[in-house]
PDB file of N, CA and C in Angstrom:
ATOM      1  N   UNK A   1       9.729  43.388 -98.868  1.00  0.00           N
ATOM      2  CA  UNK A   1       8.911  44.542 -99.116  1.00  0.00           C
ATOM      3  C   UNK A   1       8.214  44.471-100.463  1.00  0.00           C
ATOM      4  N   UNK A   2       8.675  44.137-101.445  1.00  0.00           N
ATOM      5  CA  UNK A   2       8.530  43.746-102.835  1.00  0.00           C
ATOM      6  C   UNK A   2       7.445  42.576-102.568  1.00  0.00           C
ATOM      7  N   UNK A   3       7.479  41.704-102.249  1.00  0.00           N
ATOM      8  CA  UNK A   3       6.703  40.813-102.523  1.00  0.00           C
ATOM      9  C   UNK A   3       5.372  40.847-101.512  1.00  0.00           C
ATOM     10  N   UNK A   4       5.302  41.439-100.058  1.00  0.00           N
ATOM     11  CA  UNK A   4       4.419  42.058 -99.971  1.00  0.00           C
ATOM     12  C   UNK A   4       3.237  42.901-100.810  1.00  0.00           C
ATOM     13  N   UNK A   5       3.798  43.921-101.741  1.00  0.00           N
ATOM     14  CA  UNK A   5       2.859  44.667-101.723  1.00  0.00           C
ATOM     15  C   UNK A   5       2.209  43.775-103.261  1.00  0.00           C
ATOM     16  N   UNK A   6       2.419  42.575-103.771  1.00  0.00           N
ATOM     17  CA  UNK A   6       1.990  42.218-104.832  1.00  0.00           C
ATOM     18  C   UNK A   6       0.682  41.116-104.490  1.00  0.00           C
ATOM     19  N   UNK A   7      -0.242  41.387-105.433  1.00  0.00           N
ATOM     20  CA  UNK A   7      -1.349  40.787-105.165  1.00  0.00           C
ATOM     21  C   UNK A   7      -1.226  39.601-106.135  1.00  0.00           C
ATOM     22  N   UNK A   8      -1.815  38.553-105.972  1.00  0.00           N
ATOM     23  CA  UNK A   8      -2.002  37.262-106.790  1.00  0.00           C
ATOM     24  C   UNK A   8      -3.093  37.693-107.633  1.00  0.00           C
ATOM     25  N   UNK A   9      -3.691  37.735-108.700  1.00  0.00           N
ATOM     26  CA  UNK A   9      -4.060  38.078-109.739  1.00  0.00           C
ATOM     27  C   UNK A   9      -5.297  36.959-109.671  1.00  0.00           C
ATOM     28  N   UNK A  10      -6.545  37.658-109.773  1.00  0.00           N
ATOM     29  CA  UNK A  10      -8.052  36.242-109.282  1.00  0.00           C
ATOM     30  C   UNK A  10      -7.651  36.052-110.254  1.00  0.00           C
ATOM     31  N   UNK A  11      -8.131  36.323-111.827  1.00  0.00           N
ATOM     32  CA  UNK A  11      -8.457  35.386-112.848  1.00  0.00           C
ATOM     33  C   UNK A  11      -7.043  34.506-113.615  1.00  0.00           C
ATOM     34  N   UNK A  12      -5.749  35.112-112.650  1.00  0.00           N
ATOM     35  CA  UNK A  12      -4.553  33.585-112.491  1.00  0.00           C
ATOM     36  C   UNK A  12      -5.498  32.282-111.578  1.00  0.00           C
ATOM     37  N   UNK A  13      -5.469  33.033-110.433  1.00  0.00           N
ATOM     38  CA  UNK A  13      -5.777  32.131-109.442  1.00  0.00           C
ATOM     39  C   UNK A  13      -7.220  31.104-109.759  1.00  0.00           C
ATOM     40  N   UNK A  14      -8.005  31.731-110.424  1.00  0.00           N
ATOM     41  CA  UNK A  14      -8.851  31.046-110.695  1.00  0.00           C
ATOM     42  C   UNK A  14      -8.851  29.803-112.326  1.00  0.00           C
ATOM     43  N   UNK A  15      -8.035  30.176-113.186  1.00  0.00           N
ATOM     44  CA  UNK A  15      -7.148  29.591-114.299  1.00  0.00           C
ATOM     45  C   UNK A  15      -6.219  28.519-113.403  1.00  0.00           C
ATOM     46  N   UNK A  16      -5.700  28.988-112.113  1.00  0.00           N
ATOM     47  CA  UNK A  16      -5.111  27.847-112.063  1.00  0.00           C
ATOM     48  C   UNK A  16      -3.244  28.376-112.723  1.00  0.00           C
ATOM     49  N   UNK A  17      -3.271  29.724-112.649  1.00  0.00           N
ATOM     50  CA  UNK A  17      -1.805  29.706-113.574  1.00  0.00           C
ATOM     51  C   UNK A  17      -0.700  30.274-112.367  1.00  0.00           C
ATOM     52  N   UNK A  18      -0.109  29.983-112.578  1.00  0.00           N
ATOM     53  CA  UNK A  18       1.230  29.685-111.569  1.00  0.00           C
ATOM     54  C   UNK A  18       2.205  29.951-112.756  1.00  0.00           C
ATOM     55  N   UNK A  19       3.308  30.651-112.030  1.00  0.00           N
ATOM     56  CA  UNK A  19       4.746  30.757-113.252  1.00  0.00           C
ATOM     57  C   UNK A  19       5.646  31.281-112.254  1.00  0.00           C
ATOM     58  N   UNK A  20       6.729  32.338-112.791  1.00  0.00           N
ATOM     59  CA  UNK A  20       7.681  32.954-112.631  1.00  0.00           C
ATOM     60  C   UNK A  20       7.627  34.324-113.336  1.00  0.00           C
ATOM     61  N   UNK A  21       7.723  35.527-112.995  1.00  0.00           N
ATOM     62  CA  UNK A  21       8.109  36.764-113.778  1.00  0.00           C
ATOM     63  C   UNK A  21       9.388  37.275-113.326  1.00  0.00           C
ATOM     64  N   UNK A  22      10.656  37.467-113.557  1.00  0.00           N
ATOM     65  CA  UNK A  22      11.579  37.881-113.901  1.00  0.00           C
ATOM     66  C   UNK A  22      11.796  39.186-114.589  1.00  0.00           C
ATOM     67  N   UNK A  23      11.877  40.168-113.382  1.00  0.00           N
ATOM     68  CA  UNK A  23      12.099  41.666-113.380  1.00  0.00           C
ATOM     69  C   UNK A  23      13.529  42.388-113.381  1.00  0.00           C
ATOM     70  N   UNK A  24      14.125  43.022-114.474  1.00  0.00           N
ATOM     71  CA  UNK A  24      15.358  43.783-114.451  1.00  0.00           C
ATOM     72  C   UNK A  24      15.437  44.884-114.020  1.00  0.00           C
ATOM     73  N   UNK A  25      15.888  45.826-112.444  1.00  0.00           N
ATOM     74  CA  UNK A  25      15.510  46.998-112.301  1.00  0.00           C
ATOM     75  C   UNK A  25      16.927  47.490-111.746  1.00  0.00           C
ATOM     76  N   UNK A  26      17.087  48.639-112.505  1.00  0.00           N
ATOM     77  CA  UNK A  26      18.242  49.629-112.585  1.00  0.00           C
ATOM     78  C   UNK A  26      17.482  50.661-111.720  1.00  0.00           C
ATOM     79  N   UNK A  27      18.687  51.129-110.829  1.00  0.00           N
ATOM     80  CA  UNK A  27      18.641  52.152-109.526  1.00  0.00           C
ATOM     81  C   UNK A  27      19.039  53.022-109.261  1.00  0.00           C
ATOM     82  N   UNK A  28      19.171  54.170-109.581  1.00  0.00           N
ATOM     83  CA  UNK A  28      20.366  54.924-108.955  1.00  0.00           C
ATOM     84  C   UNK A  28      20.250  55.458-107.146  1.00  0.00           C
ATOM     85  N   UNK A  29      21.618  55.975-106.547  1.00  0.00           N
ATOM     86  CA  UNK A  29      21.709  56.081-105.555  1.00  0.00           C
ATOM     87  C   UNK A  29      20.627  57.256-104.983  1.00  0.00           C
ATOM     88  N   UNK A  30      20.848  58.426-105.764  1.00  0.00           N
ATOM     89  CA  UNK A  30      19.582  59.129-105.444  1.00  0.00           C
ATOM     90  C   UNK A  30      17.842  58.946-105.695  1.00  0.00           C
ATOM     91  N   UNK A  31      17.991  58.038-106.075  1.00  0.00           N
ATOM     92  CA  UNK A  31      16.922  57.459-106.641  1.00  0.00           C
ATOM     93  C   UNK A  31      15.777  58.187-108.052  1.00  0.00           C
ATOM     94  N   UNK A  32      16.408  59.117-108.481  1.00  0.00           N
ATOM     95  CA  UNK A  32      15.424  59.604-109.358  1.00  0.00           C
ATOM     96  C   UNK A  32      15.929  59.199-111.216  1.00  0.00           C
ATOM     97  N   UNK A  33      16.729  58.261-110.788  1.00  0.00           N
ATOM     98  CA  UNK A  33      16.800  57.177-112.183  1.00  0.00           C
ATOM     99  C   UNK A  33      16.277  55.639-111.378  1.00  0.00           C
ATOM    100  N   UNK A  34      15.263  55.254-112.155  1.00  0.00           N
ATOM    101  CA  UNK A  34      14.296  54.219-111.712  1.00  0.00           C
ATOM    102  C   UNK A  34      13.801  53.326-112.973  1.00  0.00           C
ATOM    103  N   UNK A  35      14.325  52.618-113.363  1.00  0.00           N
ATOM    104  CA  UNK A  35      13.259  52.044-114.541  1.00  0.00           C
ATOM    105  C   UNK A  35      13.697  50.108-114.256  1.00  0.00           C
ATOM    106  N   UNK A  36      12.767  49.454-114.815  1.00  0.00           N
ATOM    107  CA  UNK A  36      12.329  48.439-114.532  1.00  0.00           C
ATOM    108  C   UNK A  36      11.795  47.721-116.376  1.00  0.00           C
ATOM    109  N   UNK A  37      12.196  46.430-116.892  1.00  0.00           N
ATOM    110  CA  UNK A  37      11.712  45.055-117.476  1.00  0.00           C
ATOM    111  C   UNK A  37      11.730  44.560-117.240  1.00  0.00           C
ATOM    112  N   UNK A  38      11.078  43.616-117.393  1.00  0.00           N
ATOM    113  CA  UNK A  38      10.196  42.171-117.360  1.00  0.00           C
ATOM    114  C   UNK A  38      11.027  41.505-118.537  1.00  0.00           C
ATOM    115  N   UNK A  39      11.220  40.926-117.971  1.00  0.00           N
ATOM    116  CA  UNK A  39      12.728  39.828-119.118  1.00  0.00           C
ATOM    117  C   UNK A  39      11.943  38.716-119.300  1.00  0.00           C
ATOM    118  N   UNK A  40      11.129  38.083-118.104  1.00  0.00           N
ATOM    119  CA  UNK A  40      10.297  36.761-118.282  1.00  0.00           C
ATOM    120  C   UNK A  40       9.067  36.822-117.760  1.00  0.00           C
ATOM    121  N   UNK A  41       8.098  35.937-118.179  1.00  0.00           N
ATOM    122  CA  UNK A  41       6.658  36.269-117.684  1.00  0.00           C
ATOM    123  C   UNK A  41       6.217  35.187-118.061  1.00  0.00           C
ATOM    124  N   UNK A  42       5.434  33.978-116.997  1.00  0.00           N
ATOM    125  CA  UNK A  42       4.745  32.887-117.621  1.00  0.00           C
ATOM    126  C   UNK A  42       3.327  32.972-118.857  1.00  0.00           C
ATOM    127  N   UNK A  43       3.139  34.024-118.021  1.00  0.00           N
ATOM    128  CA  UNK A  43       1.755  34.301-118.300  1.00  0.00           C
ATOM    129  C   UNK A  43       1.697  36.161-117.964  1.00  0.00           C
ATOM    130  N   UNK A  44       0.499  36.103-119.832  1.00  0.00           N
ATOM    131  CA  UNK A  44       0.596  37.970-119.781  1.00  0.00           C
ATOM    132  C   UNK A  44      -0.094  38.842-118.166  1.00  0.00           C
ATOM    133  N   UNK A  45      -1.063  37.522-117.745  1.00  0.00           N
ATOM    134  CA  UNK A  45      -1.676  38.509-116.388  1.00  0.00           C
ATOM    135  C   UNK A  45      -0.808  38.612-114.962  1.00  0.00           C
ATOM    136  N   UNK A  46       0.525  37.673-115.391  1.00  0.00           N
ATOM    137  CA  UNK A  46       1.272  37.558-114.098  1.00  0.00           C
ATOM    138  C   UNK A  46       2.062  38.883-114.702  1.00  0.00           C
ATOM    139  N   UNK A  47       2.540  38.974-115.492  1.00  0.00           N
ATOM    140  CA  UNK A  47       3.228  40.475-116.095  1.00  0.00           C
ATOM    141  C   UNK A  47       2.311  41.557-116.147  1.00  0.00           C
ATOM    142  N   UNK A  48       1.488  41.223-116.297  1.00  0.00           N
ATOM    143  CA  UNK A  48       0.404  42.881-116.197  1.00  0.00           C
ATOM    144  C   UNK A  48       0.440  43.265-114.666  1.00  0.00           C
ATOM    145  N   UNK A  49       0.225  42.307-113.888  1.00  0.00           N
ATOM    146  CA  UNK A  49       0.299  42.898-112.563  1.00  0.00           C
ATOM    147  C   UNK A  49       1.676  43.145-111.863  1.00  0.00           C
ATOM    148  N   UNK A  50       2.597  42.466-112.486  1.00  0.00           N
ATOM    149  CA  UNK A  50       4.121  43.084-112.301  1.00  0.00           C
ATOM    150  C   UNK A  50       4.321  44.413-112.695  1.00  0.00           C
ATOM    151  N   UNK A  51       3.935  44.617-114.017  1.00  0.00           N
ATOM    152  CA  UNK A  51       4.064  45.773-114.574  1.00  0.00           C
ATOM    153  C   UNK A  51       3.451  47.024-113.602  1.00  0.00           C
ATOM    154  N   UNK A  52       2.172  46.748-113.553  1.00  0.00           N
ATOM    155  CA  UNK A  52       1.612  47.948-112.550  1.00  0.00           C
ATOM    156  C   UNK A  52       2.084  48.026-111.422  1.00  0.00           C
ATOM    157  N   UNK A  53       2.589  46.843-110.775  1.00  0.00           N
ATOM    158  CA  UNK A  53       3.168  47.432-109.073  1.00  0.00           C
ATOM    159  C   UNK A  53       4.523  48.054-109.710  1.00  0.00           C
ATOM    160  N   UNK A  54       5.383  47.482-110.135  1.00  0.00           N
ATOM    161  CA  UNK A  54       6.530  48.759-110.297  1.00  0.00           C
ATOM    162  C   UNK A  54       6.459  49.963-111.258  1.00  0.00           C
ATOM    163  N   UNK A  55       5.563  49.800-112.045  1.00  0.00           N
ATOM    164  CA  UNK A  55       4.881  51.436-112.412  1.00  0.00           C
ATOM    165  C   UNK A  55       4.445  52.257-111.477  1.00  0.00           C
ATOM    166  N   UNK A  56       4.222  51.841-110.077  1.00  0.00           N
ATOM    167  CA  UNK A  56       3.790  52.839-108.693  1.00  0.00           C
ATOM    168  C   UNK A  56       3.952  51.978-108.044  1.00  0.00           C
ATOM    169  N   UNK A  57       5.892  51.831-107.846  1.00  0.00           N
ATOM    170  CA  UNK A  57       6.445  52.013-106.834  1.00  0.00           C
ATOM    171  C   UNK A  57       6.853  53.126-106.292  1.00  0.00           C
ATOM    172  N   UNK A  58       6.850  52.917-104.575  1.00  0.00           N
ATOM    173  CA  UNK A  58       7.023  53.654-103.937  1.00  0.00           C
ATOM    174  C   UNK A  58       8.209  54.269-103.907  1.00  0.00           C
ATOM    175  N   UNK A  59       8.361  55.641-103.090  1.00  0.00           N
ATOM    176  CA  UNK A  59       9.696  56.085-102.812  1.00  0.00           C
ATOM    177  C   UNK A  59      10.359  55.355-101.639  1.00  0.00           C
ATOM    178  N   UNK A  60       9.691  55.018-100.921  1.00  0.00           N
ATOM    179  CA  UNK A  60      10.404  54.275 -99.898  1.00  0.00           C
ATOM    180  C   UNK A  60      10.277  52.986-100.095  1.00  0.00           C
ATOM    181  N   UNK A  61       9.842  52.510-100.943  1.00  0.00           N
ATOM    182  CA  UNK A  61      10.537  50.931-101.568  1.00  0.00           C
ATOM    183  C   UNK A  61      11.965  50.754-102.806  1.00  0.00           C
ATOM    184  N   UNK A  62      11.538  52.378-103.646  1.00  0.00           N
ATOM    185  CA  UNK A  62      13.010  52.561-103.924  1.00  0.00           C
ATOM    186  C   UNK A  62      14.239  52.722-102.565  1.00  0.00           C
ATOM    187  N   UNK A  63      13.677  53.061-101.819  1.00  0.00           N
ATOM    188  CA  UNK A  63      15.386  53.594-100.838  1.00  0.00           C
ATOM    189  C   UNK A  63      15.715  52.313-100.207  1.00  0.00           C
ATOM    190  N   UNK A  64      14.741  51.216-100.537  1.00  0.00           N
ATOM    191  CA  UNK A  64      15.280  50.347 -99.390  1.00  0.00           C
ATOM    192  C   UNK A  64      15.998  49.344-100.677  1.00  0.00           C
ATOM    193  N   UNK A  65      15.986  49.520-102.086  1.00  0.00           N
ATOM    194  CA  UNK A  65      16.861  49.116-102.510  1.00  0.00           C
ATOM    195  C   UNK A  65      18.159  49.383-103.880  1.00  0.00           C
ATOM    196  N   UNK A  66      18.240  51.080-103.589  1.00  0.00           N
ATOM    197  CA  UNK A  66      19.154  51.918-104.048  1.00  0.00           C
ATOM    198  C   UNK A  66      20.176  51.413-103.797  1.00  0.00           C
ATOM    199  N   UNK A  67      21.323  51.864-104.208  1.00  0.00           N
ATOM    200  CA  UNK A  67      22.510  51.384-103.618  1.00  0.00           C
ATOM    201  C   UNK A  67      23.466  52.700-103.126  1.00  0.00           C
ATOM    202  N   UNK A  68      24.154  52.250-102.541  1.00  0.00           N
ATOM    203  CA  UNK A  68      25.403  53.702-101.331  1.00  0.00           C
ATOM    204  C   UNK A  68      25.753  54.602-102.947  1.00  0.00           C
ATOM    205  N   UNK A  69      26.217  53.786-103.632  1.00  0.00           N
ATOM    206  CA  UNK A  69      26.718  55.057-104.689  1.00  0.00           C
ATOM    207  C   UNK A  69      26.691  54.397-105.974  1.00  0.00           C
ATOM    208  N   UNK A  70      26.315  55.177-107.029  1.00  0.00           N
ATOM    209  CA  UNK A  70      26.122  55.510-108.452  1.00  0.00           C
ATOM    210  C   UNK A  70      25.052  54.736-108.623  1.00  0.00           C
ATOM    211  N   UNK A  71      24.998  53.465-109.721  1.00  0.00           N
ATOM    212  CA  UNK A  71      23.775  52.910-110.225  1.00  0.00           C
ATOM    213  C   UNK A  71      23.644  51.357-110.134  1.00  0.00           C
ATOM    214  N   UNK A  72      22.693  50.820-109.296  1.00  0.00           N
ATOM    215  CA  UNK A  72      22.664  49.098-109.347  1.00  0.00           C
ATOM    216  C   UNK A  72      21.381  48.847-110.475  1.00  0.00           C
ATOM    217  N   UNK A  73      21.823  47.771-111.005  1.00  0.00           N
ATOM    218  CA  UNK A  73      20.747  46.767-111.447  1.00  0.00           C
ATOM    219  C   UNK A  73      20.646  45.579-111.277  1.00  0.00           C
ATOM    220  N   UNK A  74      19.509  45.093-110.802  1.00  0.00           N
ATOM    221  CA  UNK A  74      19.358  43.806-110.568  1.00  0.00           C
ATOM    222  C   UNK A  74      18.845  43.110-110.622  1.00  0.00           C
ATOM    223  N   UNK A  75      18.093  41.528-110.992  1.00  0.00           N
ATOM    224  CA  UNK A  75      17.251  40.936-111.620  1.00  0.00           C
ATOM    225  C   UNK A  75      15.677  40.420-110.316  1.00  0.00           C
ATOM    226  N   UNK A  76      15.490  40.543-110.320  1.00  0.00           N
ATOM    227  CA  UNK A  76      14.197  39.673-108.921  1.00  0.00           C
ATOM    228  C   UNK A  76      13.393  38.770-109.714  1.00  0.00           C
ATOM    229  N   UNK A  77      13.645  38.023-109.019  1.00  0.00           N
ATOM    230  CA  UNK A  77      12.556  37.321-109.887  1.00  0.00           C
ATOM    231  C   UNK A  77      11.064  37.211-108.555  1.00  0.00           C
ATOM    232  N   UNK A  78      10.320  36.916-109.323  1.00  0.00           N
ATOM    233  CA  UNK A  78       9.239  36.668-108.793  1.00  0.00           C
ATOM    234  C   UNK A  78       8.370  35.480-108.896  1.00  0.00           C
ATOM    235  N   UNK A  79       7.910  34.644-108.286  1.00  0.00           N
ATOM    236  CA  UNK A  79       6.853  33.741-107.805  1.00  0.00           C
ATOM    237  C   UNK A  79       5.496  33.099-107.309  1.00  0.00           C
ATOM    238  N   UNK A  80       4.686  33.093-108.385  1.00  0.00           N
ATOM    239  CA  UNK A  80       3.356  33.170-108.267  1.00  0.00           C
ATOM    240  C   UNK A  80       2.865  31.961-108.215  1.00  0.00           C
ATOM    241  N   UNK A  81       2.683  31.300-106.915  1.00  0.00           N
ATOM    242  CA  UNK A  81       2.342  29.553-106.537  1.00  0.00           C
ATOM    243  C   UNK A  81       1.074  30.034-105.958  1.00  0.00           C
ATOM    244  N   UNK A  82      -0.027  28.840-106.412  1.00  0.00           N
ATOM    245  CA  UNK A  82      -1.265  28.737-105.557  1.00  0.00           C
ATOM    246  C   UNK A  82      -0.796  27.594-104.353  1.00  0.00           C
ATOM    247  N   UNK A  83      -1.411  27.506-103.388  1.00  0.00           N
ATOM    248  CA  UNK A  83      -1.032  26.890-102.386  1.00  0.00           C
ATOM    249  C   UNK A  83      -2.389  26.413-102.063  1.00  0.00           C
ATOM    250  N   UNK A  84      -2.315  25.567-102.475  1.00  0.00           N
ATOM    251  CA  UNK A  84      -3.750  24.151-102.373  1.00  0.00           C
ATOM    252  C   UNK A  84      -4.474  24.224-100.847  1.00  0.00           C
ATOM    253  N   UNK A  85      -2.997  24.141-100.163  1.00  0.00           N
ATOM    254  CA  UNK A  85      -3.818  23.552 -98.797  1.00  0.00           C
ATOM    255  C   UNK A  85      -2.540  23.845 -97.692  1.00  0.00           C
ATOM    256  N   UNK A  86      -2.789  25.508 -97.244  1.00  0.00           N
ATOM    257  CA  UNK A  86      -1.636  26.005 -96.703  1.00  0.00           C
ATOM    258  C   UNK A  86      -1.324  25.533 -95.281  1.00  0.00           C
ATOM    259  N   UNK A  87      -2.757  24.650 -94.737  1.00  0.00           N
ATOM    260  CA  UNK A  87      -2.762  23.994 -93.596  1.00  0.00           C
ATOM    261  C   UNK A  87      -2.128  23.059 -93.592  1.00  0.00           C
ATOM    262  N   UNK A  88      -2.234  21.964 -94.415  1.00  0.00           N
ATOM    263  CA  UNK A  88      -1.383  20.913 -94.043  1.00  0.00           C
ATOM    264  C   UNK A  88       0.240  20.937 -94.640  1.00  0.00           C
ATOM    265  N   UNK A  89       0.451  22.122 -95.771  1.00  0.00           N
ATOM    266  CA  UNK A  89       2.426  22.555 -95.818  1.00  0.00           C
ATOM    267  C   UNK A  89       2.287  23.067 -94.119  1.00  0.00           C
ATOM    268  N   UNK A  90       1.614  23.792 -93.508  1.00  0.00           N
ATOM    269  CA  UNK A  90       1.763  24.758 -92.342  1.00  0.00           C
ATOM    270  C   UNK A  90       2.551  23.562 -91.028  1.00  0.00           C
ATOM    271  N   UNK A  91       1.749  22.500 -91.320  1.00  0.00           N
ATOM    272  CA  UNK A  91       1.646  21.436 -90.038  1.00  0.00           C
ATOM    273  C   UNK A  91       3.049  20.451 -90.487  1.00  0.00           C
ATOM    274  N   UNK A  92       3.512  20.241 -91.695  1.00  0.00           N
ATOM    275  CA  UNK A  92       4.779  19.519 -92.213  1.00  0.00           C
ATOM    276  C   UNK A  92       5.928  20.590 -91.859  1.00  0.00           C
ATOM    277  N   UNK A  93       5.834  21.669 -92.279  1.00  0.00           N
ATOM    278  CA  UNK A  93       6.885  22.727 -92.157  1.00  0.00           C
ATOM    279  C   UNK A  93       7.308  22.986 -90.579  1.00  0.00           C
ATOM    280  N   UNK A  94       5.868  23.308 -89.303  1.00  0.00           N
ATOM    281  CA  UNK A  94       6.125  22.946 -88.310  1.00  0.00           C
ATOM    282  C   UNK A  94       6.590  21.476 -87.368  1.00  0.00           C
ATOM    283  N   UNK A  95       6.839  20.866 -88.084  1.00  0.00           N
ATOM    284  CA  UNK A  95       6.564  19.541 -87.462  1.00  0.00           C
ATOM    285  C   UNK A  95       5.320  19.746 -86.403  1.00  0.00           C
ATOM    286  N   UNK A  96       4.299  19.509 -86.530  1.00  0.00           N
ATOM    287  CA  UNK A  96       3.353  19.706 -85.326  1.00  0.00           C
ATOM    288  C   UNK A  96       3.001  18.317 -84.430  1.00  0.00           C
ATOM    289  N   UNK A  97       2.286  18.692 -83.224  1.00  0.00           N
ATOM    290  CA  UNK A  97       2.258  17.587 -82.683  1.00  0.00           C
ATOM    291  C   UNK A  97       1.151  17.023 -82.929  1.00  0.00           C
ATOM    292  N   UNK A  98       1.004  16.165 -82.709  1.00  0.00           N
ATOM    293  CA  UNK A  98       0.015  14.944 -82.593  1.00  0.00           C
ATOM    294  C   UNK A  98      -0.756  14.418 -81.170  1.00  0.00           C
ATOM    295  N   UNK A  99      -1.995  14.468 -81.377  1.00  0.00           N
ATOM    296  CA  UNK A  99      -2.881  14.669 -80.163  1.00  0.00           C
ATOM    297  C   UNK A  99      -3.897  13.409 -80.335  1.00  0.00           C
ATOM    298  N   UNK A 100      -3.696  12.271 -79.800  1.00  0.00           N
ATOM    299  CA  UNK A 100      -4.399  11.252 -79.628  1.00  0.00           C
ATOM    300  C   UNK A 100      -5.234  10.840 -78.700  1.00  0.00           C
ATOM    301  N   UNK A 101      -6.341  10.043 -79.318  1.00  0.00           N
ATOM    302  CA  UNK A 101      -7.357   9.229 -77.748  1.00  0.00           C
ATOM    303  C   UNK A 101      -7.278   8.489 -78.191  1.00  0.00           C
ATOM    304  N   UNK A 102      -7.983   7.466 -77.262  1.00  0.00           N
ATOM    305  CA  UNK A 102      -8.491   5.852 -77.510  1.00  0.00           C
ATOM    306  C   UNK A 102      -9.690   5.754 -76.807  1.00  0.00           C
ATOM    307  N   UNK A 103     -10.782   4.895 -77.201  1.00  0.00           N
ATOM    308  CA  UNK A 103     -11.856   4.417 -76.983  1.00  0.00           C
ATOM    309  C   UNK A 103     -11.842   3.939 -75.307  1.00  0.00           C
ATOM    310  N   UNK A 104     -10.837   3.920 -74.686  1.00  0.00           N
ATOM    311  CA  UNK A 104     -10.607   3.589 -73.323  1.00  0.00           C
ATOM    312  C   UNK A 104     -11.160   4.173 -72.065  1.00  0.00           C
ATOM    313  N   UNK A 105     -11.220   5.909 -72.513  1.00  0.00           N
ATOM    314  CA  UNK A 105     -11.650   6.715 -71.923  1.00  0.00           C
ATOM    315  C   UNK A 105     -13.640   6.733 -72.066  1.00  0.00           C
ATOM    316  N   UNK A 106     -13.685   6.670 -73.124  1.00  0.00           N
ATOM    317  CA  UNK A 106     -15.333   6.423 -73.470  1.00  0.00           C
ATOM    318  C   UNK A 106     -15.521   4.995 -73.100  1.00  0.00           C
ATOM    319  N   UNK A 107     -15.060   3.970 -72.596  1.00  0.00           N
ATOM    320  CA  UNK A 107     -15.443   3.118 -72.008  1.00  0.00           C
ATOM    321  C   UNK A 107     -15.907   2.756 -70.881  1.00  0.00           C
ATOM    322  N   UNK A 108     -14.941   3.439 -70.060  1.00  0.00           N
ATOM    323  CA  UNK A 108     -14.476   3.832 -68.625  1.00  0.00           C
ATOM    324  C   UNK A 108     -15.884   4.372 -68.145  1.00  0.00           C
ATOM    325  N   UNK A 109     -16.285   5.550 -69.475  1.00  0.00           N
ATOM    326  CA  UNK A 109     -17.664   6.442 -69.280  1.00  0.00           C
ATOM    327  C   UNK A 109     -18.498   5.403 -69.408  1.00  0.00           C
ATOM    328  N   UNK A 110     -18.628   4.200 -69.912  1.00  0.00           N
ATOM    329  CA  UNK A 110     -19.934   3.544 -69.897  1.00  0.00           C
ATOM    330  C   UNK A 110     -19.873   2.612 -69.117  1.00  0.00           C
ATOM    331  N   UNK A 111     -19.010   1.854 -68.836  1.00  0.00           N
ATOM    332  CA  UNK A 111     -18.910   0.942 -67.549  1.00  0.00           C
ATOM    333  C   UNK A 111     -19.049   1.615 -66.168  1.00  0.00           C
ATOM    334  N   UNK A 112     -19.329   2.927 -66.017  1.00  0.00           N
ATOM    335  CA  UNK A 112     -19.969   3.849 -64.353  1.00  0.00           C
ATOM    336  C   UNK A 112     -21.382   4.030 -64.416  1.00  0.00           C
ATOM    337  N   UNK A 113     -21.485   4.129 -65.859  1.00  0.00           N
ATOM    338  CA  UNK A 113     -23.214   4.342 -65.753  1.00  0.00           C
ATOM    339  C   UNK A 113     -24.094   3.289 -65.810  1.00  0.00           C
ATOM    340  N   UNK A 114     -23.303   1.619 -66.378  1.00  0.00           N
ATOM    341  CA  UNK A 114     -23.755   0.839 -66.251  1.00  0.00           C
ATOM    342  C   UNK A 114     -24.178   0.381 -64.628  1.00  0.00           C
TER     343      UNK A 114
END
C-alpha cells in the first residue's frame, strides 16, 4: 500500500539518482499518535518526496498498519531503482518462450512460384 501510492520523482529520474530512504514510523493502536523520520535518504529529492507522502498519509493506510494494542514503531525502508529496460528483466523473470523460423518456409514460398 505504501509503496503504491509513491511517485518516482522526474528530476531523480531524469539525474539518473537511485538510492534508498529509510523511514522510522511510530503508531499507535487508535491511530491518532502518528509521526514519522527519515533516518536515511540518498538524495534530498528522494526525501522530499518521502516526506510529503507521509505528511498526507491516509487514514486508511494508517489502519492497515497500526498495531492490535498500544504503540508500534517501525523502520521501512524504501527503494527508488530506475529500471532501464523493464521488458527484457520482464522476459528473464518469466522465463519466456522462444518463437523461432527458418528460411525453409520462405523457400518452400519461392520454389511454387518458380
Amino acid at each position: 500500500m505504501i509503496y503504491n501510492g509513491i511517485k518516482y520523482p522526474e528530476i531523480a529520474r531524469e539525474n539518473n539518482q537511485e538510492g534508498i530512504v529509510i523511514v522510522c514510523v511510530s503508531i499507535s493502536n487508535s491511530i491518532n499518535t502518528f509521526t514519522f523520520n527519515i533516518v536515511k535518504s540518498d538524495y534530498e529529492i528522494l526525501k522530499e518526496t518521502i516526506n510529503n507522502y507521509f505528511s498526507n498519509i491516509s487514514d486508511f493506510t494508517k489502519e492497515q498498519i497500526k498495531p492490535e494494542k498500544g504503540m508500534i514503531t517501525i523502520y521501512i525502508p524504501i527503494m527508488f531503482k530506475i529500471n532501464q529496460n523493464k521488458y527484457i528483466e520482464t522476459l528473464k523473470q518469466n522465463k519466456s518462450v522462444t518463437i523461432e523460423t527458418n528460411d525453409i518456409a520462405k523457400q518452400t514460398i519461392i520454389i511454387k512460384e518458380r
